[in-house]
C-alpha atoms as a PDB file:
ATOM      1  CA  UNK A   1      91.075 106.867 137.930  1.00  0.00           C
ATOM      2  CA  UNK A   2      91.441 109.945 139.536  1.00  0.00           C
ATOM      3  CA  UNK A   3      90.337 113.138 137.585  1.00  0.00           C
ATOM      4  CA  UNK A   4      92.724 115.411 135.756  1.00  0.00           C
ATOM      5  CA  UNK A   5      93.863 118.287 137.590  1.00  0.00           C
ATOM      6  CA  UNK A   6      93.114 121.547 136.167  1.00  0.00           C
ATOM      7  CA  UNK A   7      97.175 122.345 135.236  1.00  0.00           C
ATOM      8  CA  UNK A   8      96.205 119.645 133.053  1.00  0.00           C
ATOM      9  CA  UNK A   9      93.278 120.581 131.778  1.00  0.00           C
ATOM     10  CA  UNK A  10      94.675 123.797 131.047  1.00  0.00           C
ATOM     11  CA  UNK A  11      96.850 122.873 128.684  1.00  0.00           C
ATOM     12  CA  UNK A  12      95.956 121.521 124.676  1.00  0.00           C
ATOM     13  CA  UNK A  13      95.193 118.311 124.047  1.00  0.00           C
ATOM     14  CA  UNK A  14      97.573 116.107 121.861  1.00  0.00           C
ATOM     15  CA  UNK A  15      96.214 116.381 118.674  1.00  0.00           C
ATOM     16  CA  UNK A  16      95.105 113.205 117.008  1.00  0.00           C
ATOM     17  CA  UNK A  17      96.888 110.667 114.683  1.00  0.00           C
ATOM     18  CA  UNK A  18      95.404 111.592 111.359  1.00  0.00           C
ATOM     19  CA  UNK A  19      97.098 113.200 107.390  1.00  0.00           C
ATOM     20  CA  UNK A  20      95.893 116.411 108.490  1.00  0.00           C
ATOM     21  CA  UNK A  21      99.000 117.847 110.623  1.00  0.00           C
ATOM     22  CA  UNK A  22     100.992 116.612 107.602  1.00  0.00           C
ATOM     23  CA  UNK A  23      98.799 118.602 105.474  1.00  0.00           C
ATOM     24  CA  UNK A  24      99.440 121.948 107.993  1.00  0.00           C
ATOM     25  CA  UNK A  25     103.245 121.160 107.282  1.00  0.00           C
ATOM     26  CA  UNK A  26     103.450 120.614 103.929  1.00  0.00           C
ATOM     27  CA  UNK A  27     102.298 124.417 104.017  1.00  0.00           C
ATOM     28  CA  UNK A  28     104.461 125.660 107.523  1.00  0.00           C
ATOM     29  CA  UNK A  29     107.152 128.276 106.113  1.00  0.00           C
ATOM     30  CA  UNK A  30     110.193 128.568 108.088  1.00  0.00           C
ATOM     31  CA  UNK A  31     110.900 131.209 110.434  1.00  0.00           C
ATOM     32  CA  UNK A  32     113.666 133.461 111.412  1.00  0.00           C
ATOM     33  CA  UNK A  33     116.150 131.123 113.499  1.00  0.00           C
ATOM     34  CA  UNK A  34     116.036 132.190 117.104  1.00  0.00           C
ATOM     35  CA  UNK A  35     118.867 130.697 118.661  1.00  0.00           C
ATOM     36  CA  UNK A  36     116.607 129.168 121.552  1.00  0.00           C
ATOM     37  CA  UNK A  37     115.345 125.880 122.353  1.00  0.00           C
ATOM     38  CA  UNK A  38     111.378 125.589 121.349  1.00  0.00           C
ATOM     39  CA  UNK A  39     109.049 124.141 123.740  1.00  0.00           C
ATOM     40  CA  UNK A  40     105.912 122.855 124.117  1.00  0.00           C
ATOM     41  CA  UNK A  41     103.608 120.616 126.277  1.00  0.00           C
ATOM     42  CA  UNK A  42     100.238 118.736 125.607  1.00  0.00           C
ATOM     43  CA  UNK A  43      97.955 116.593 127.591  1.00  0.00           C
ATOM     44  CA  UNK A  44      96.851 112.878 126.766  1.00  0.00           C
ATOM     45  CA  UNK A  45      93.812 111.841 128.987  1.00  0.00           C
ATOM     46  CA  UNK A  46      94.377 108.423 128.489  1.00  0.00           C
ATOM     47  CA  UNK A  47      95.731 105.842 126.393  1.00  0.00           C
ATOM     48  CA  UNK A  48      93.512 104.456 123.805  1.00  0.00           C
ATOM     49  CA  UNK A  49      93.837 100.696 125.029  1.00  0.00           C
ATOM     50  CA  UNK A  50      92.201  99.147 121.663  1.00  0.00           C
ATOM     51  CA  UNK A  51      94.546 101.153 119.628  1.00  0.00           C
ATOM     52  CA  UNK A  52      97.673  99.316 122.024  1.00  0.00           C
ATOM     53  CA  UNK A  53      96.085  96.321 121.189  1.00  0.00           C
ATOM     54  CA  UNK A  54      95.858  96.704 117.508  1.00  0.00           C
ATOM     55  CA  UNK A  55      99.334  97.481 117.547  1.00  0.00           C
ATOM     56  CA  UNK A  56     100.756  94.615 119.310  1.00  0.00           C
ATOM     57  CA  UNK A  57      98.866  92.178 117.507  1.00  0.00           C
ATOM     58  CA  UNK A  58     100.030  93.753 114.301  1.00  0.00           C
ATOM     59  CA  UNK A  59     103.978  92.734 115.389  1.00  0.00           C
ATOM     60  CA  UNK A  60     103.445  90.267 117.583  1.00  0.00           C
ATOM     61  CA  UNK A  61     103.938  91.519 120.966  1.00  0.00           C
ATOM     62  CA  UNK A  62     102.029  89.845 124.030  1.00  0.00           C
ATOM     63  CA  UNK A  63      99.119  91.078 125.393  1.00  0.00           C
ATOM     64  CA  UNK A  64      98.202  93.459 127.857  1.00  0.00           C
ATOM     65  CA  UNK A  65     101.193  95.470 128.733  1.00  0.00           C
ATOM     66  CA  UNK A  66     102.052  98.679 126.042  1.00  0.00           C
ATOM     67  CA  UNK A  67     105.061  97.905 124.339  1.00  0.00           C
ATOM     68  CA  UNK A  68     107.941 100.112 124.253  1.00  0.00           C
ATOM     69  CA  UNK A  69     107.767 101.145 120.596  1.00  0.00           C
ATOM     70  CA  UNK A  70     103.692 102.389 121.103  1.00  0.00           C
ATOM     71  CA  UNK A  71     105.304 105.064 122.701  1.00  0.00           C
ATOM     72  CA  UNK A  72     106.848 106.819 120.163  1.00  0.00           C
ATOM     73  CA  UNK A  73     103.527 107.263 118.566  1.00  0.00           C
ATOM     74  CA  UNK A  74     102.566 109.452 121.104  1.00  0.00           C
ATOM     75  CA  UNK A  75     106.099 110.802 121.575  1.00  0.00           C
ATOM     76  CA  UNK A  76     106.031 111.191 117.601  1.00  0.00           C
ATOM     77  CA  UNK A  77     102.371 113.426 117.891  1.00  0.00           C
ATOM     78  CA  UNK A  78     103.696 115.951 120.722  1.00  0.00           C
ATOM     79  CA  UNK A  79     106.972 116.386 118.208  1.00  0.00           C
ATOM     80  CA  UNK A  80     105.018 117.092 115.064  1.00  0.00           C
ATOM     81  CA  UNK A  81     102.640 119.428 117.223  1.00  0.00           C
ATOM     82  CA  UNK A  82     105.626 121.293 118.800  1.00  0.00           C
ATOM     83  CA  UNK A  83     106.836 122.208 115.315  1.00  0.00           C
ATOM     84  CA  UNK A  84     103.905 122.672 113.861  1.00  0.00           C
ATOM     85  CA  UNK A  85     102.834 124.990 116.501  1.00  0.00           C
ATOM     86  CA  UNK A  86     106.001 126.950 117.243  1.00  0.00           C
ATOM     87  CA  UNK A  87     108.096 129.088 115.431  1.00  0.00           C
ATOM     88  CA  UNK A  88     111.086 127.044 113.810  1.00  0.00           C
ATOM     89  CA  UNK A  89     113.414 127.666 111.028  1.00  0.00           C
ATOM     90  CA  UNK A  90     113.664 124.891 108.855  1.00  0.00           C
ATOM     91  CA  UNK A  91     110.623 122.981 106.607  1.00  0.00           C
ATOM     92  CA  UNK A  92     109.435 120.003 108.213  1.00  0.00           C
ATOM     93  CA  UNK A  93     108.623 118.397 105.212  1.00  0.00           C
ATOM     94  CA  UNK A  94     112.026 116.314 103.862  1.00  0.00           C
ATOM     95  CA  UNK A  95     114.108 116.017 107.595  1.00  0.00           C
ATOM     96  CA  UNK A  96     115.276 112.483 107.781  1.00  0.00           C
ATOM     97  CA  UNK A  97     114.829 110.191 110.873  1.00  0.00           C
ATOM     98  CA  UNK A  98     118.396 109.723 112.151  1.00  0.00           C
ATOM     99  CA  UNK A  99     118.635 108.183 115.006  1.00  0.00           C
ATOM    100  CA  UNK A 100     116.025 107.436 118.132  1.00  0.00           C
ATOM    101  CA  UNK A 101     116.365 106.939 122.126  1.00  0.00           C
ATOM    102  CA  UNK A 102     113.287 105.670 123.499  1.00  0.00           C
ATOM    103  CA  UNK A 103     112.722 104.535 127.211  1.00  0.00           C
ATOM    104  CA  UNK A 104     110.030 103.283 129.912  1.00  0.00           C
ATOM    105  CA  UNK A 105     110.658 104.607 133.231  1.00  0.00           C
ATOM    106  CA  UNK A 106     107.572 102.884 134.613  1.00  0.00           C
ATOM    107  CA  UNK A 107     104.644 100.687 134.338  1.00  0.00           C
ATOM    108  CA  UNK A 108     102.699 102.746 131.351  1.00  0.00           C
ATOM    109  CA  UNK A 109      98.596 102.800 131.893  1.00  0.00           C
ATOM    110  CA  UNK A 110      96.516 103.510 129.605  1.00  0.00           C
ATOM    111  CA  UNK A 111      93.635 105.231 131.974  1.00  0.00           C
ATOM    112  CA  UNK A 112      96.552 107.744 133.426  1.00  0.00           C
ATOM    113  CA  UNK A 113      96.293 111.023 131.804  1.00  0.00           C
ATOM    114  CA  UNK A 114      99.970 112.294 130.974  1.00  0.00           C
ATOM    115  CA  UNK A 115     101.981 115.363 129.942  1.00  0.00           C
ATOM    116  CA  UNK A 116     103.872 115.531 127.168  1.00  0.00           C
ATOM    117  CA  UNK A 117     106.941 118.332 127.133  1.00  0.00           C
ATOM    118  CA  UNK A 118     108.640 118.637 124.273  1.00  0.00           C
ATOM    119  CA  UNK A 119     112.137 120.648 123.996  1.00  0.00           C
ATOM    120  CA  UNK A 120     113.602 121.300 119.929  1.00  0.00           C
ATOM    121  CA  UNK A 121     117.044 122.471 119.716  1.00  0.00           C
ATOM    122  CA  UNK A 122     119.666 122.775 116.855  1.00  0.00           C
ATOM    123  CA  UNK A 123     123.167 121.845 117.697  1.00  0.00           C
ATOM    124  CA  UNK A 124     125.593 123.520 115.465  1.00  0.00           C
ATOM    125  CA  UNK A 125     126.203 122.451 111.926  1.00  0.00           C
ATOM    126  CA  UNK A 126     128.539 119.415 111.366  1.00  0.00           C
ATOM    127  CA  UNK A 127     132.162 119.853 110.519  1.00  0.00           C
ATOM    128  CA  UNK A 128     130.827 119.464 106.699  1.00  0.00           C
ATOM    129  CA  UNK A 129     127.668 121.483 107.377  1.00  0.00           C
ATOM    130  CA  UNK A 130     125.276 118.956 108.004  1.00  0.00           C
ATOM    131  CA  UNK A 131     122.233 120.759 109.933  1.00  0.00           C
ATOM    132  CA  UNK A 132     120.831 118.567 112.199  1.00  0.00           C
ATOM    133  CA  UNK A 133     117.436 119.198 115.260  1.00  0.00           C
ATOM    134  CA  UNK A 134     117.058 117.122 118.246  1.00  0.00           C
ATOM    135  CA  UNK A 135     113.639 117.210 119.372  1.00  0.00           C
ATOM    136  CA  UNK A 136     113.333 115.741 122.582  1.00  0.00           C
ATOM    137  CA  UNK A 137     109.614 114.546 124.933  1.00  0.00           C
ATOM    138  CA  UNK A 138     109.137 113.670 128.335  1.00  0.00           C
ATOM    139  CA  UNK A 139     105.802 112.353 129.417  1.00  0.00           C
ATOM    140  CA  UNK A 140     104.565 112.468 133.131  1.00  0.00           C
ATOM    141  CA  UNK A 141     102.020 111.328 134.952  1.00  0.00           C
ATOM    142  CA  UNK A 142     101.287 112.998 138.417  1.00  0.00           C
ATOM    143  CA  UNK A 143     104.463 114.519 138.321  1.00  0.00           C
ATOM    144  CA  UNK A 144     106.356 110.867 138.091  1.00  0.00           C
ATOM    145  CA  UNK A 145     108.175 110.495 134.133  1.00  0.00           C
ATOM    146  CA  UNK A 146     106.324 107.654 132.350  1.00  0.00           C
ATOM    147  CA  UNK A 147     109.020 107.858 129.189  1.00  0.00           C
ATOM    148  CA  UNK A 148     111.615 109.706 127.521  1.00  0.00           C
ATOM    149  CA  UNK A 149     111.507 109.965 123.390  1.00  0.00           C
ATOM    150  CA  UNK A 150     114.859 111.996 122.245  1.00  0.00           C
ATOM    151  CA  UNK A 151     114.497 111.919 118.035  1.00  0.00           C
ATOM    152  CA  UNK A 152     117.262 113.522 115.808  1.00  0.00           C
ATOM    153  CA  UNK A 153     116.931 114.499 112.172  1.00  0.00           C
ATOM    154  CA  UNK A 154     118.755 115.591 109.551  1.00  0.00           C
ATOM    155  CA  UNK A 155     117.661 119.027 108.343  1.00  0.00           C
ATOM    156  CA  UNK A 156     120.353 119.817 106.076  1.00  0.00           C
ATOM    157  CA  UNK A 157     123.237 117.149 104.593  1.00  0.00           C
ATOM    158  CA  UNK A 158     126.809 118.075 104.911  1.00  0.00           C
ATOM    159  CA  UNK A 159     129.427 117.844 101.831  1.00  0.00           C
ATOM    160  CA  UNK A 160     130.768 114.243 100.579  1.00  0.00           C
ATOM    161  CA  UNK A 161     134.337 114.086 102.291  1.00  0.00           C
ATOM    162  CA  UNK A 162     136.501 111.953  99.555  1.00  0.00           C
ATOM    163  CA  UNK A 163     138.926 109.483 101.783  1.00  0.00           C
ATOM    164  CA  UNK A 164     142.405 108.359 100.344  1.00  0.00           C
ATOM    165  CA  UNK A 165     141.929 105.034 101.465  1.00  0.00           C
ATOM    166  CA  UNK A 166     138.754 103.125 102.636  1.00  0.00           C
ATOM    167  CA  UNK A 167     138.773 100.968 104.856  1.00  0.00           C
ATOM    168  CA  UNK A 168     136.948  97.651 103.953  1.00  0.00           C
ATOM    169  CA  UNK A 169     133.480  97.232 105.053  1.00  0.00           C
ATOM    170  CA  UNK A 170     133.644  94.189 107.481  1.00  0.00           C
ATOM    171  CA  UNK A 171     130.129  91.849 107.425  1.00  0.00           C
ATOM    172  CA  UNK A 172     128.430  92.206 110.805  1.00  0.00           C
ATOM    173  CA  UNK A 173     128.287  88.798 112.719  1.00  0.00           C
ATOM    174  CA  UNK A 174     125.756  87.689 114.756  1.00  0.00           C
ATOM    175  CA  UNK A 175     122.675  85.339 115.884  1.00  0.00           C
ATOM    176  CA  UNK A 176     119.502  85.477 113.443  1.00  0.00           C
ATOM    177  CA  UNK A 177     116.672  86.248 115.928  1.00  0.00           C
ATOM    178  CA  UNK A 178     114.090  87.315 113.241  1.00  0.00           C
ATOM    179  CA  UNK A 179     113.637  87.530 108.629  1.00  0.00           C
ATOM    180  CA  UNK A 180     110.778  89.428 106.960  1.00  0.00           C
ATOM    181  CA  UNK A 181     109.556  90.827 104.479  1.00  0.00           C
ATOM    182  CA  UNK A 182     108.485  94.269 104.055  1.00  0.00           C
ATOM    183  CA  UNK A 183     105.907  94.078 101.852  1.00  0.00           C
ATOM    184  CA  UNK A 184     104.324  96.764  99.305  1.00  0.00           C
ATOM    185  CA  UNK A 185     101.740  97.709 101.490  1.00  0.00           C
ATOM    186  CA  UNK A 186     103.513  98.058 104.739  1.00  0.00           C
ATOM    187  CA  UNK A 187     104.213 101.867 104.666  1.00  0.00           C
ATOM    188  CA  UNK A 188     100.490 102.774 104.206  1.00  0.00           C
ATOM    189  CA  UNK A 189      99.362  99.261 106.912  1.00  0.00           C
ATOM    190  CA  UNK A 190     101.919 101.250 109.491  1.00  0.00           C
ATOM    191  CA  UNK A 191     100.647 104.753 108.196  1.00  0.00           C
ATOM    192  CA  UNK A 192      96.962 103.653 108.868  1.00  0.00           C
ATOM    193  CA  UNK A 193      98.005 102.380 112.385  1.00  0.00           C
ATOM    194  CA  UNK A 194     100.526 105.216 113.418  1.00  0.00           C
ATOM    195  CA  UNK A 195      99.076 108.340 111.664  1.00  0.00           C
ATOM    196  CA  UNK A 196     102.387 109.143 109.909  1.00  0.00           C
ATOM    197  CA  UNK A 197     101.417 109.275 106.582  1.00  0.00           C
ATOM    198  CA  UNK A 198     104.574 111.037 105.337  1.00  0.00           C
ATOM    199  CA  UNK A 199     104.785 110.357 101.106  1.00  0.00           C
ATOM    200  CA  UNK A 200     107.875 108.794 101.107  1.00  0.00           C
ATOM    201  CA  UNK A 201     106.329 105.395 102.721  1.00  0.00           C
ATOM    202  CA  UNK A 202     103.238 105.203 100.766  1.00  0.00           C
ATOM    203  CA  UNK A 203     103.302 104.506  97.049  1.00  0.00           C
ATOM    204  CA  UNK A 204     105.951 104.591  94.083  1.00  0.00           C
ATOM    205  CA  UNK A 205     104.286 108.174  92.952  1.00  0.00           C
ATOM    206  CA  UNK A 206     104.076 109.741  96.164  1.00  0.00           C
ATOM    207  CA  UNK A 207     107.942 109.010  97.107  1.00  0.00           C
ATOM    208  CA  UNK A 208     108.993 110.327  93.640  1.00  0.00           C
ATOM    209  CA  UNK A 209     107.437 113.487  94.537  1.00  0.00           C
ATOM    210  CA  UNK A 210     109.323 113.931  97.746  1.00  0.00           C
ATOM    211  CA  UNK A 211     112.505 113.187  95.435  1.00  0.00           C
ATOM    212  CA  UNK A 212     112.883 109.282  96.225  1.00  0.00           C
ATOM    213  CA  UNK A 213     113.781 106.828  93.732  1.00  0.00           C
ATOM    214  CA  UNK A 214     111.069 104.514  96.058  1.00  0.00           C
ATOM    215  CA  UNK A 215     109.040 104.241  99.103  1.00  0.00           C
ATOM    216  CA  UNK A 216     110.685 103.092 102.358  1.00  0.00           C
ATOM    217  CA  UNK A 217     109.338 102.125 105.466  1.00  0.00           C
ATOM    218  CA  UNK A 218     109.640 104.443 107.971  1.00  0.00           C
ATOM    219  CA  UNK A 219     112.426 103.907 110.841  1.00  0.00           C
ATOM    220  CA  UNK A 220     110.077 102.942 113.812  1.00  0.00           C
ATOM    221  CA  UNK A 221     108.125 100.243 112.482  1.00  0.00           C
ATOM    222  CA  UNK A 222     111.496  98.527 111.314  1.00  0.00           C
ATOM    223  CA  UNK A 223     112.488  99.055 115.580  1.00  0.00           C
ATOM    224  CA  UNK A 224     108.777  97.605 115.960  1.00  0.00           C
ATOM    225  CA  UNK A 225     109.593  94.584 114.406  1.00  0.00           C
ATOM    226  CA  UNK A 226     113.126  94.736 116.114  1.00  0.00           C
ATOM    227  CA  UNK A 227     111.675  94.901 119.841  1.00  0.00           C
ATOM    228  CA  UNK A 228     108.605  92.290 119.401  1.00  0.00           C
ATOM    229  CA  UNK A 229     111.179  89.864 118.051  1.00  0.00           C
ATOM    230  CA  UNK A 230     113.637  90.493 120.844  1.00  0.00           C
ATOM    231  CA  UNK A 231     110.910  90.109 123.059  1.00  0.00           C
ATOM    232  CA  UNK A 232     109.700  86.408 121.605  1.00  0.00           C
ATOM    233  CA  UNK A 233     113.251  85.161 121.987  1.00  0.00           C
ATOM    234  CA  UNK A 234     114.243  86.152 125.392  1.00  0.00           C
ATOM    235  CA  UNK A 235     110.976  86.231 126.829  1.00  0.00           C
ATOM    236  CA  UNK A 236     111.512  89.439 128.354  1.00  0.00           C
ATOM    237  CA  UNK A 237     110.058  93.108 127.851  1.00  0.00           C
ATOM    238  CA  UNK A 238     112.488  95.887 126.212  1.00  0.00           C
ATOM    239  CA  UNK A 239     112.014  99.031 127.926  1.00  0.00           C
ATOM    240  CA  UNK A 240     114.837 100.740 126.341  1.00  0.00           C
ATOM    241  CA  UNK A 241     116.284 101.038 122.861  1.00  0.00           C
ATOM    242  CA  UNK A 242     118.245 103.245 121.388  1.00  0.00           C
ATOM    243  CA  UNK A 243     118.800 102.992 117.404  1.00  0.00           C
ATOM    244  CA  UNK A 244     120.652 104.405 114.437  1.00  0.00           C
ATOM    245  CA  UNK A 245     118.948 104.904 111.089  1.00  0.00           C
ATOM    246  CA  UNK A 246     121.821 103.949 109.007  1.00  0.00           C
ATOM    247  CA  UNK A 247     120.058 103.017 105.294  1.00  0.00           C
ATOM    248  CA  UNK A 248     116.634 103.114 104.010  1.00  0.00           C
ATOM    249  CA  UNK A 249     114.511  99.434 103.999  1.00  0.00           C
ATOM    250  CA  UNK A 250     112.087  99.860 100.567  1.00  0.00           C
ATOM    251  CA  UNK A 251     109.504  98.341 100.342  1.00  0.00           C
ATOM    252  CA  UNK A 252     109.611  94.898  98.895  1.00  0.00           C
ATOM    253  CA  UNK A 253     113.012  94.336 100.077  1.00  0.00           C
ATOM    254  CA  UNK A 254     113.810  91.863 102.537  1.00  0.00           C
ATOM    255  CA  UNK A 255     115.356  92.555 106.737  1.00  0.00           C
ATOM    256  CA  UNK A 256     117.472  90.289 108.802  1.00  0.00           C
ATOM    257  CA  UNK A 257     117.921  90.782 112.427  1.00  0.00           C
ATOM    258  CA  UNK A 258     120.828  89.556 114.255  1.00  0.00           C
ATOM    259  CA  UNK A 259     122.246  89.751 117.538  1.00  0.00           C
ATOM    260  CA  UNK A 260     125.249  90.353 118.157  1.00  0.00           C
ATOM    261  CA  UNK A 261     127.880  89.915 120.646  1.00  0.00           C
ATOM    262  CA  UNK A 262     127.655  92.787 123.014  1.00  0.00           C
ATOM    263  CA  UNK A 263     124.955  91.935 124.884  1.00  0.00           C
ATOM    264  CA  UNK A 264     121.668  93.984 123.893  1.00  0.00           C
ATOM    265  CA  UNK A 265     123.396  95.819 121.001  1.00  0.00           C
ATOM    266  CA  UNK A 266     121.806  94.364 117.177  1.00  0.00           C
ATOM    267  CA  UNK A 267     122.027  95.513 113.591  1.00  0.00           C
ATOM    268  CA  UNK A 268     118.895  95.063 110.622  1.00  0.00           C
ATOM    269  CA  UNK A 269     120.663  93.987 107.405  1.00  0.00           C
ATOM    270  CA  UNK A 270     118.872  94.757 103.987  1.00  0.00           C
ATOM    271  CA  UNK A 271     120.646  93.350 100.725  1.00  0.00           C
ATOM    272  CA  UNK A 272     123.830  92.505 102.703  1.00  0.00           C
ATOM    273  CA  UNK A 273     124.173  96.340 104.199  1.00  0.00           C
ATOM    274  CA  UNK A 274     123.594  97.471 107.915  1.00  0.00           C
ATOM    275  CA  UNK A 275     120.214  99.519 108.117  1.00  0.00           C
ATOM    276  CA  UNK A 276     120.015  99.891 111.372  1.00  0.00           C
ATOM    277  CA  UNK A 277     121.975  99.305 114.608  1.00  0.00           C
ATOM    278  CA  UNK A 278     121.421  99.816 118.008  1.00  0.00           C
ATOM    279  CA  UNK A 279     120.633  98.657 121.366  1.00  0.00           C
ATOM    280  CA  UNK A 280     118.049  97.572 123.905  1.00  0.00           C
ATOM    281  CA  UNK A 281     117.032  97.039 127.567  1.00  0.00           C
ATOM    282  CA  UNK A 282     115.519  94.690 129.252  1.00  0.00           C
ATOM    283  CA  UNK A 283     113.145  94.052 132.383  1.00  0.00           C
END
């Protein structure tokens, strides 16, 4: 492995996985909007491989190569960092995971050190005021992109728009390519592996507190369990996915996975409803 260059060096590490950057936001007051992107970059000197292989075994996904979802938990630590150590004008505590584009532009390896740039910006409000912030990181490795992580959340929710008529929901069809269950200890299993150890995934208590009637798993370990059991059926590797967080999965509750008949695209059902669709790539 060739040593890091001293750009590289010169920049701050990515902090660690752990509760205490959610501790730092749970006390972050928001600043005086700016109008401007944010930005921010970090180094990673390498992938920790026993970590990637923790992960995998926990949802199943072969050995040896990282899988695709891994990398938002690096993706996911440059993000938190960027608003944690920037000026920004909203809480970070409460935003809601809305939707996720996540891609492998090469062969990831775990002894390269990378760069992680990440860009925040606001688009403007909704036509019903919904306040949304796209946060979006680009790791590189000797100046080649490794993988792209674009994550939107919803800062703000817009008004309830009453429709005359409604148009029937119609029951997604589909293939069954995977059934779990999430069970009660899921959000803090995946909190312990991923270092997100937001309250509203952990216990009963701790998600009344945020202002949830009960936990729910958070968004990426659902696409976790989406990609490994892609990957057992087709016997191929996703690389690319790009998903919309539709309804929360509590814990408890129950997930179907179908596939569906555009080739690539799937939807998560939970108690008959769509939780989350979206689609992925293949190698």
């Amino acid at each position: 492995m060739n040593s890091p260059s001293p750009f590289l060096l010169s920049l701050p590490a990515l902090p660690r996985a752990s509760a205490w950057p959610l501790l730092r936001a749970l006390f972050k007051r928001p600043a005086r909007p700016s109008g401007q992107p944010v930005q921010a970059s970090y180094r990673l000197d390498r992938i920790d491989a026993d970590h990637v292989r923790r992960y995998s075994d926990e949802f199943g996904f072969p050995p040896g190569p990282v899988p695709l979802t891994y990398l938002y938990l690096l993706a996911q630590r440059a993000q938190l960092a960027t608003m944690l150590d920037c000026a920004i004008p909203f809480r970070i505590v409460g935003l809601i995971h809305v939707s996720n584009d996540l891609a492998m532009h090469c062969e990831v390896r775990t002894d390269a050190p990378l760069i992680l740039v990440t860009t925040l910006s606001m688009p403007e409000p909704g036509a019903h005021g919904a306040v949304e912030c796209v946060l979006e990181t680009v790791a590189s490795a000797d100046g080649q992109m490794v993988f792209s992580c674009t994550s939107r959340y919803l800062i703000k929710r817009g008004q309830r728009v009453k429709h005359a008529t409604a148009s029937p929901s119609v029951a997604p069809v589909g293939d069954v390519v995977g059934e779990w269950v999430v069970t009660a200890d899921a959000g803090r299993r995946y909190a312990a592996l991923s270092g997100d150890w937001n309250p509203i995934h952990l216990w009963p208590w701790s998600a009344r507190l945020m202002g949830m009637r009960a936990p729910i798993i958070h968004g990426m370990e659902t696409m976790a369990r989406v990609c490994a059991a892609f990957e057992q059926s087709t016997d191929r590797r996703v690389t690319a996915l790009a998903c919309h967080f539709k309804r929360a999965v509590p814990l408890g509750a129950s997930a179907t996975l179908l596939a569906c008949e555009v080739p690539g695209s799937f939807v998560v059902l939970c108690s008959g409803r769509v939780a989350v669709e979206g689609t992925l790539g293949y190698v």
